[in-house]
PDB file of N, CA and C in Angstrom:
ATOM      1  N   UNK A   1      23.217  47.143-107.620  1.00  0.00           N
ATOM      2  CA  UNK A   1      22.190  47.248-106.606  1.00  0.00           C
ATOM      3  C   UNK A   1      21.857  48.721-106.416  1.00  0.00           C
ATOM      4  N   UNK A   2      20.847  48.858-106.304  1.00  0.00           N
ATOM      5  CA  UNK A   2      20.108  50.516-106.272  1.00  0.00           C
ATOM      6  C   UNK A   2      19.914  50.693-104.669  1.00  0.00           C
ATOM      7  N   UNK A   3      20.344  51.176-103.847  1.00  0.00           N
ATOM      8  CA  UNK A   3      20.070  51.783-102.425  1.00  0.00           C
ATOM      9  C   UNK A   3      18.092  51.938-102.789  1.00  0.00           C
ATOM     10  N   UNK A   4      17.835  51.644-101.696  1.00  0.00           N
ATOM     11  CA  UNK A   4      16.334  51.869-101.285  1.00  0.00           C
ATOM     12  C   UNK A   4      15.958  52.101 -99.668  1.00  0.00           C
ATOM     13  N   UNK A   5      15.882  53.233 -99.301  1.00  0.00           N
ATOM     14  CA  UNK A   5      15.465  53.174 -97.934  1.00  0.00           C
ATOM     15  C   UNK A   5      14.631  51.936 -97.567  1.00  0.00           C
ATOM     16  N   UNK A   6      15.148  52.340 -95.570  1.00  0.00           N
ATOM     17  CA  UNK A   6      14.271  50.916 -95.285  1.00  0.00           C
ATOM     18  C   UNK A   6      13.930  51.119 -93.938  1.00  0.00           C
ATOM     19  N   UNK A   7      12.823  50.930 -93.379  1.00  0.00           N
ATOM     20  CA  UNK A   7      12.404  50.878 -92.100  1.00  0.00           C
ATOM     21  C   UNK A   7      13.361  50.470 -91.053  1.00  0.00           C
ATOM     22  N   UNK A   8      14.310  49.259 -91.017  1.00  0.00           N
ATOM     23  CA  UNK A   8      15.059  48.986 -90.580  1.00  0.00           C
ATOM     24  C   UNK A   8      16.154  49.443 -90.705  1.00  0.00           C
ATOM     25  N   UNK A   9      17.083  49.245 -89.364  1.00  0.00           N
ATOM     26  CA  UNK A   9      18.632  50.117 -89.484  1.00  0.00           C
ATOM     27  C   UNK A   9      18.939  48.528 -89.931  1.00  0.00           C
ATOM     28  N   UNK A  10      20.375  49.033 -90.552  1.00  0.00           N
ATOM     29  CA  UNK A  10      21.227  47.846 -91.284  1.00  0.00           C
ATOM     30  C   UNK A  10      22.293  48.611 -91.586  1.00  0.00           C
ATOM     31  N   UNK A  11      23.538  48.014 -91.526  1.00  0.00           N
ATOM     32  CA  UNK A  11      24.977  47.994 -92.102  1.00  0.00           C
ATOM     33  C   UNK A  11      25.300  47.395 -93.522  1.00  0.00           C
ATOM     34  N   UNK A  12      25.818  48.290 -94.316  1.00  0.00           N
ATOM     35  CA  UNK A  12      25.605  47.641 -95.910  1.00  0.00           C
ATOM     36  C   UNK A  12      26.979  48.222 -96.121  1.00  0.00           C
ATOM     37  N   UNK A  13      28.047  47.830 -97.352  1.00  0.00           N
ATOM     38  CA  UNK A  13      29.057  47.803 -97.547  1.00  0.00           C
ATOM     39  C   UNK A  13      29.012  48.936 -98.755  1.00  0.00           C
ATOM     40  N   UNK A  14      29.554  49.529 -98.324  1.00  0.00           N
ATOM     41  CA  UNK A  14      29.757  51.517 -99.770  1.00  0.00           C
ATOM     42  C   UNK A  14      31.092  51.308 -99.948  1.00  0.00           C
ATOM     43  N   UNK A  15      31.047  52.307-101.028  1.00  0.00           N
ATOM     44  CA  UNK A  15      32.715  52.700-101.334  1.00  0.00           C
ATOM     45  C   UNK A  15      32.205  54.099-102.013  1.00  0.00           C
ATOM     46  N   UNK A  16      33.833  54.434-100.812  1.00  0.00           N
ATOM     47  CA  UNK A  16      33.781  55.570-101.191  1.00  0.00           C
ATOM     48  C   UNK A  16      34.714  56.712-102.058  1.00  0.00           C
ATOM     49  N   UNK A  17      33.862  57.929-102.278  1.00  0.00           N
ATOM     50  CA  UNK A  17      33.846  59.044-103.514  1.00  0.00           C
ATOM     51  C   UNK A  17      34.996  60.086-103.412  1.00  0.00           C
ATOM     52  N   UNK A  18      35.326  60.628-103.698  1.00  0.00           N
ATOM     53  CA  UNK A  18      36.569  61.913-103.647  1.00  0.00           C
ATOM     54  C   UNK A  18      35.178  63.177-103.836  1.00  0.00           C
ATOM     55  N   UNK A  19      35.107  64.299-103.051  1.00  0.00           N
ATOM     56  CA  UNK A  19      34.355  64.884-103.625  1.00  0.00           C
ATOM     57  C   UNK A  19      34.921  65.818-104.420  1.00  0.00           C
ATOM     58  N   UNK A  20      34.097  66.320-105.108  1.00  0.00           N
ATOM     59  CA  UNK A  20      34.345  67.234-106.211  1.00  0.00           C
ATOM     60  C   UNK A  20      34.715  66.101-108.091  1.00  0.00           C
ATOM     61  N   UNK A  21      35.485  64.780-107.648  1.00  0.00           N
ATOM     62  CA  UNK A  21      35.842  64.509-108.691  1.00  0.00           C
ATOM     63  C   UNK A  21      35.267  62.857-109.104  1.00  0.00           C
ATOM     64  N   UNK A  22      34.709  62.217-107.769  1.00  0.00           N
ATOM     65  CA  UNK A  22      34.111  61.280-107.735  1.00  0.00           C
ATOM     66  C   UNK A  22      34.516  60.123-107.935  1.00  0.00           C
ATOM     67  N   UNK A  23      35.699  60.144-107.585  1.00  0.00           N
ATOM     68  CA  UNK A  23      36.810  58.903-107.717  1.00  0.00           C
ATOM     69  C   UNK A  23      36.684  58.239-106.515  1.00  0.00           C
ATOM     70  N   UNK A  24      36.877  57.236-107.322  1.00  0.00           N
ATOM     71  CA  UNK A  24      36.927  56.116-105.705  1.00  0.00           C
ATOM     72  C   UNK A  24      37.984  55.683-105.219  1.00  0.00           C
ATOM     73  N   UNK A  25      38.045  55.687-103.599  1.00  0.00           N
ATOM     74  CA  UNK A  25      39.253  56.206-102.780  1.00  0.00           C
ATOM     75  C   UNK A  25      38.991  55.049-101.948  1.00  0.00           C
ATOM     76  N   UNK A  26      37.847  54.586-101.477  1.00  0.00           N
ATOM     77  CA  UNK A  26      38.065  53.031-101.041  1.00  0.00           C
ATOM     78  C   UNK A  26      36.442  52.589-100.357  1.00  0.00           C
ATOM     79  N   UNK A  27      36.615  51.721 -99.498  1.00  0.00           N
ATOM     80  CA  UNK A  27      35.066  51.078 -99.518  1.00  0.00           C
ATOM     81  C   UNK A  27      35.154  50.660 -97.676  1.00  0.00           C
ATOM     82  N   UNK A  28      34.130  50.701 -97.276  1.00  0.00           N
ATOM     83  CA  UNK A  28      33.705  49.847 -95.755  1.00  0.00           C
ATOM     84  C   UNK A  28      32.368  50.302 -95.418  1.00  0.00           C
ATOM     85  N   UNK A  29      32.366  49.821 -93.934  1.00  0.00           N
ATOM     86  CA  UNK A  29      30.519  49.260 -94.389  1.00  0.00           C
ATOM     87  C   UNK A  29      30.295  50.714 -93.369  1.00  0.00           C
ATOM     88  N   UNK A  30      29.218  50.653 -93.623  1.00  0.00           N
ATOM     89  CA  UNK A  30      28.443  52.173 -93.042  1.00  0.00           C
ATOM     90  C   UNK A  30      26.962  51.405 -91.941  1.00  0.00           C
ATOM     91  N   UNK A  31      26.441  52.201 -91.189  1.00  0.00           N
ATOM     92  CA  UNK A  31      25.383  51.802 -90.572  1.00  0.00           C
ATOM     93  C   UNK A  31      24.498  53.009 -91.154  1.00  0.00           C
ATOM     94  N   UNK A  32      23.479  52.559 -91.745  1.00  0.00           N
ATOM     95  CA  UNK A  32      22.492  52.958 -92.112  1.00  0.00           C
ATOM     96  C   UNK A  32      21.084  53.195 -91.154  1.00  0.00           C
ATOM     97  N   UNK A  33      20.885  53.849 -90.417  1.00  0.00           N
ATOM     98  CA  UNK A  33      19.621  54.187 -89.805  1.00  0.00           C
ATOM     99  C   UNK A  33      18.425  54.114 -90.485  1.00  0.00           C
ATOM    100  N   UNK A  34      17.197  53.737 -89.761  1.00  0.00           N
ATOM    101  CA  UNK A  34      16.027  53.706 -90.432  1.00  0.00           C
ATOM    102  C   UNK A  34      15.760  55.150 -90.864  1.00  0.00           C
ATOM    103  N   UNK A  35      15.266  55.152 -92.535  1.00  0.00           N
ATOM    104  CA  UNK A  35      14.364  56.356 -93.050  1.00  0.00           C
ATOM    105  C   UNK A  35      15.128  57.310 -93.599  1.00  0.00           C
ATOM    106  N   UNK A  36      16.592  56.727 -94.027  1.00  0.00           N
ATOM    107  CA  UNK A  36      17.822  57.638 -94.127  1.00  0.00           C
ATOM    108  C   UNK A  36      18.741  57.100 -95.481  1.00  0.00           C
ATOM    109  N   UNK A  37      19.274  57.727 -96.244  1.00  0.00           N
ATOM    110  CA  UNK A  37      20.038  57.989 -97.124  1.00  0.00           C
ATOM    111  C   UNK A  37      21.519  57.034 -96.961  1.00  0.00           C
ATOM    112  N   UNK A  38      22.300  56.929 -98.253  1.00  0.00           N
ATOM    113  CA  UNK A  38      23.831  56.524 -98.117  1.00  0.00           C
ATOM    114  C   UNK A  38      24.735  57.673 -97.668  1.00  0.00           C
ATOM    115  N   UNK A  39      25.797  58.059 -97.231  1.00  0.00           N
ATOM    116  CA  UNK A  39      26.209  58.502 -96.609  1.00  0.00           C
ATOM    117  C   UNK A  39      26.913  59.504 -97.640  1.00  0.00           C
ATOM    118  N   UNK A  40      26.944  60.685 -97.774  1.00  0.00           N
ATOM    119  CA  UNK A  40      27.650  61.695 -98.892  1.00  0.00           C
ATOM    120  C   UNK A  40      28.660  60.942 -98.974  1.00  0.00           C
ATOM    121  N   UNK A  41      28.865  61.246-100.197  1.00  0.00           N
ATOM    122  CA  UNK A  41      29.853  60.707-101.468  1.00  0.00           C
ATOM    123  C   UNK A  41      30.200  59.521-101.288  1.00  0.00           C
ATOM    124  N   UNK A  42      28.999  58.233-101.608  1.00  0.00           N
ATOM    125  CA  UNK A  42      29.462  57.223-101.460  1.00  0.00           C
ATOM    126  C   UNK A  42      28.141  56.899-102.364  1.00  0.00           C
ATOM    127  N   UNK A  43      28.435  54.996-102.513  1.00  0.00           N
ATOM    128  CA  UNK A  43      27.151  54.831-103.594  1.00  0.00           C
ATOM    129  C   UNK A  43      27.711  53.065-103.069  1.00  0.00           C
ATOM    130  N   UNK A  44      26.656  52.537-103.213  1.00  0.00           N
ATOM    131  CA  UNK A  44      26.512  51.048-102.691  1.00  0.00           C
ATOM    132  C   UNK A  44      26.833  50.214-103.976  1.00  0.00           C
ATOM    133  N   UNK A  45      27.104  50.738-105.287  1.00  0.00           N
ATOM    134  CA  UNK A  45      27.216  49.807-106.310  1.00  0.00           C
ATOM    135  C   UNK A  45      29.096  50.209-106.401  1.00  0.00           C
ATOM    136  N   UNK A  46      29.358  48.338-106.561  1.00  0.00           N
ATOM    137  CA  UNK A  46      30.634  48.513-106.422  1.00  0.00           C
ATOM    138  C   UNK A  46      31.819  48.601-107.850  1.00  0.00           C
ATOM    139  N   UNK A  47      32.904  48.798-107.730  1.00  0.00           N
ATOM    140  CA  UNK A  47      33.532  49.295-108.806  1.00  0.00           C
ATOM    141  C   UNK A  47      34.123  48.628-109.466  1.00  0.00           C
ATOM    142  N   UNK A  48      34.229  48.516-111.033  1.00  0.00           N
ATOM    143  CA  UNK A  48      35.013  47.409-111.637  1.00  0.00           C
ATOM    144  C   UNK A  48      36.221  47.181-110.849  1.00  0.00           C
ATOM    145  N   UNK A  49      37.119  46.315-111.543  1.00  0.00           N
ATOM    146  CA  UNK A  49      38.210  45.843-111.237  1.00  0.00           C
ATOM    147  C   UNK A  49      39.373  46.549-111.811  1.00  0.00           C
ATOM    148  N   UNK A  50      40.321  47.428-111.157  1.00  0.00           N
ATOM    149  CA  UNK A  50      40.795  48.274-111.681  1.00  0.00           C
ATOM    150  C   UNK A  50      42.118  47.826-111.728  1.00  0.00           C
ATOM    151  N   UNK A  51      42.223  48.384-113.767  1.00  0.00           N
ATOM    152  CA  UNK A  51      43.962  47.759-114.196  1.00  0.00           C
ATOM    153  C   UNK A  51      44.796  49.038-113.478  1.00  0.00           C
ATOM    154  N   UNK A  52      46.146  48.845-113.470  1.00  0.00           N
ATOM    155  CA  UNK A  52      47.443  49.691-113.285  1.00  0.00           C
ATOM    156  C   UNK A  52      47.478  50.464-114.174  1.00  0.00           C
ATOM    157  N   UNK A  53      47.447  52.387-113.258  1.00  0.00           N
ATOM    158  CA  UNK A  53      46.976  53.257-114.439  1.00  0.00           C
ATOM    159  C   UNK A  53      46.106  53.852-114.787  1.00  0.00           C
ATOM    160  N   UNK A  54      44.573  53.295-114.220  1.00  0.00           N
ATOM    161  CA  UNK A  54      43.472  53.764-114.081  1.00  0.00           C
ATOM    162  C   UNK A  54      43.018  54.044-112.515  1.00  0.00           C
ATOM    163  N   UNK A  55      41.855  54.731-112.895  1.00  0.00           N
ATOM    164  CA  UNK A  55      41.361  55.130-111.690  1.00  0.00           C
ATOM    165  C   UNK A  55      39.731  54.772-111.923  1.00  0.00           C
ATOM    166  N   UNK A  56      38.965  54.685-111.276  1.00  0.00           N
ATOM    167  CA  UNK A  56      37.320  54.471-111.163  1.00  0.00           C
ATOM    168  C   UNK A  56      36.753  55.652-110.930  1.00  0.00           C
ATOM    169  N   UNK A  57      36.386  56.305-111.956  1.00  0.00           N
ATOM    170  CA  UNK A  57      35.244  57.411-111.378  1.00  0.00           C
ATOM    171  C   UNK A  57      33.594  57.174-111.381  1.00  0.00           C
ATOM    172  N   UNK A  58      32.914  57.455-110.532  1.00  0.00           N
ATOM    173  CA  UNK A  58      31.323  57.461-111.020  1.00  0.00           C
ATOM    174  C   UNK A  58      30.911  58.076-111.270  1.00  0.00           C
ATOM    175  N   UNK A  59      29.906  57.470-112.034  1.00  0.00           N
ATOM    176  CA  UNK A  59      29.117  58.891-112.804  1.00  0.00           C
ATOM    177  C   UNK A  59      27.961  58.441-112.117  1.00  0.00           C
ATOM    178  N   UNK A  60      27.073  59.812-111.054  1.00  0.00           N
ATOM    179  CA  UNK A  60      26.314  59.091-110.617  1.00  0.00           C
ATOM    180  C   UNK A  60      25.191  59.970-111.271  1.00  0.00           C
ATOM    181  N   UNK A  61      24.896  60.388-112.450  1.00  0.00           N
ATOM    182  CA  UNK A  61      23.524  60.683-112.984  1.00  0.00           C
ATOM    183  C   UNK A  61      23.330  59.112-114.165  1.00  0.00           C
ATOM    184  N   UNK A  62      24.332  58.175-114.429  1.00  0.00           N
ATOM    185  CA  UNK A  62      24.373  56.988-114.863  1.00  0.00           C
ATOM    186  C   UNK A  62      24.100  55.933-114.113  1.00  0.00           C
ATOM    187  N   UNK A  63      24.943  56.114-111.994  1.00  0.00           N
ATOM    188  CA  UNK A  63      24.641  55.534-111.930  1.00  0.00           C
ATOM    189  C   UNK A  63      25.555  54.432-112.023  1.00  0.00           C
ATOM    190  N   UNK A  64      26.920  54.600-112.817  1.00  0.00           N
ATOM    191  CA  UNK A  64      27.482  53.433-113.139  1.00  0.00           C
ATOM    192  C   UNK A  64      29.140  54.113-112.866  1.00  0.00           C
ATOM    193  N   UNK A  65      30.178  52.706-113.154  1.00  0.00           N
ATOM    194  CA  UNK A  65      31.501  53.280-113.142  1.00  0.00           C
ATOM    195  C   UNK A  65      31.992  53.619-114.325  1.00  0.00           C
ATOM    196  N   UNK A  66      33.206  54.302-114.634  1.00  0.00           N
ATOM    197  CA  UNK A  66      34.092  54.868-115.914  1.00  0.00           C
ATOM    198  C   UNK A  66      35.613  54.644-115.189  1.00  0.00           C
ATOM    199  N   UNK A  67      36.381  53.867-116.060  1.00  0.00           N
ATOM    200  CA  UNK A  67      37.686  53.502-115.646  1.00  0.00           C
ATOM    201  C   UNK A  67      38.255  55.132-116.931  1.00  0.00           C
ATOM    202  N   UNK A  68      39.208  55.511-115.774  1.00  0.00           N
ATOM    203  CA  UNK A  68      39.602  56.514-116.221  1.00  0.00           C
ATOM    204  C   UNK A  68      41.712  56.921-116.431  1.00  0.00           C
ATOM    205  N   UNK A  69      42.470  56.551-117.408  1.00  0.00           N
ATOM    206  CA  UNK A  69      43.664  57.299-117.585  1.00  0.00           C
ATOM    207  C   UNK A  69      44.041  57.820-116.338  1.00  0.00           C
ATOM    208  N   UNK A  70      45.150  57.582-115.529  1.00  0.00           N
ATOM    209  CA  UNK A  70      45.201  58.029-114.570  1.00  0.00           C
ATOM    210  C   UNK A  70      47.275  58.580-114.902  1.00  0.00           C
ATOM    211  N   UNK A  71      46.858  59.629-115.326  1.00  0.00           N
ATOM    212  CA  UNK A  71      47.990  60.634-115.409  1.00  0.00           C
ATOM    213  C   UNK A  71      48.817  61.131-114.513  1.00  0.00           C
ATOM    214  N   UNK A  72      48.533  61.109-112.718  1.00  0.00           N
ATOM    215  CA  UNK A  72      49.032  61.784-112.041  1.00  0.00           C
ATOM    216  C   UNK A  72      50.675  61.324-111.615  1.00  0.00           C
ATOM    217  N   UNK A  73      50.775  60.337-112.202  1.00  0.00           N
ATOM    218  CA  UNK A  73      52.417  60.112-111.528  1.00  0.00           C
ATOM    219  C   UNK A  73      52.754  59.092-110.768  1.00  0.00           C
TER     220      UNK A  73
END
């Protein structure tokens, strides 16, 4: 689903971004005001289903998710 502003306020369900690395750290719903944007570092399209080991990053000039090696320990 592509975010599209909207005349109307509405509550829509995001998940959200790590900044700087764009990993996703978790999801809940946001209130959206009329004439207004998703909320920094977040994106309304939701994230595969992630195996043990990986992590979800977005790539948001795609637009889409990348399950990513998750090395940290």
């Amino acid at each position: 689903m592509a975010f599209r502003m909207s005349e109307q306020p509405r509550t829509i369900k995001i998940y959200n971004l790590l900044a700087g690395t764009n990993e996703f750290i978790g999801e809940g719903d946001a209130y959206i005001p009329p004439h207004t944007g998703l909320p920094a570092n977040s994106t309304d399209i939701a994230p595969p289903d992630i195996p043990a080991g990986f992590v979800a990053v977005f790539n948001s000039d795609e637009a889409s998710w990348h399950l990513v090696e998750d090395h940290r320990g």
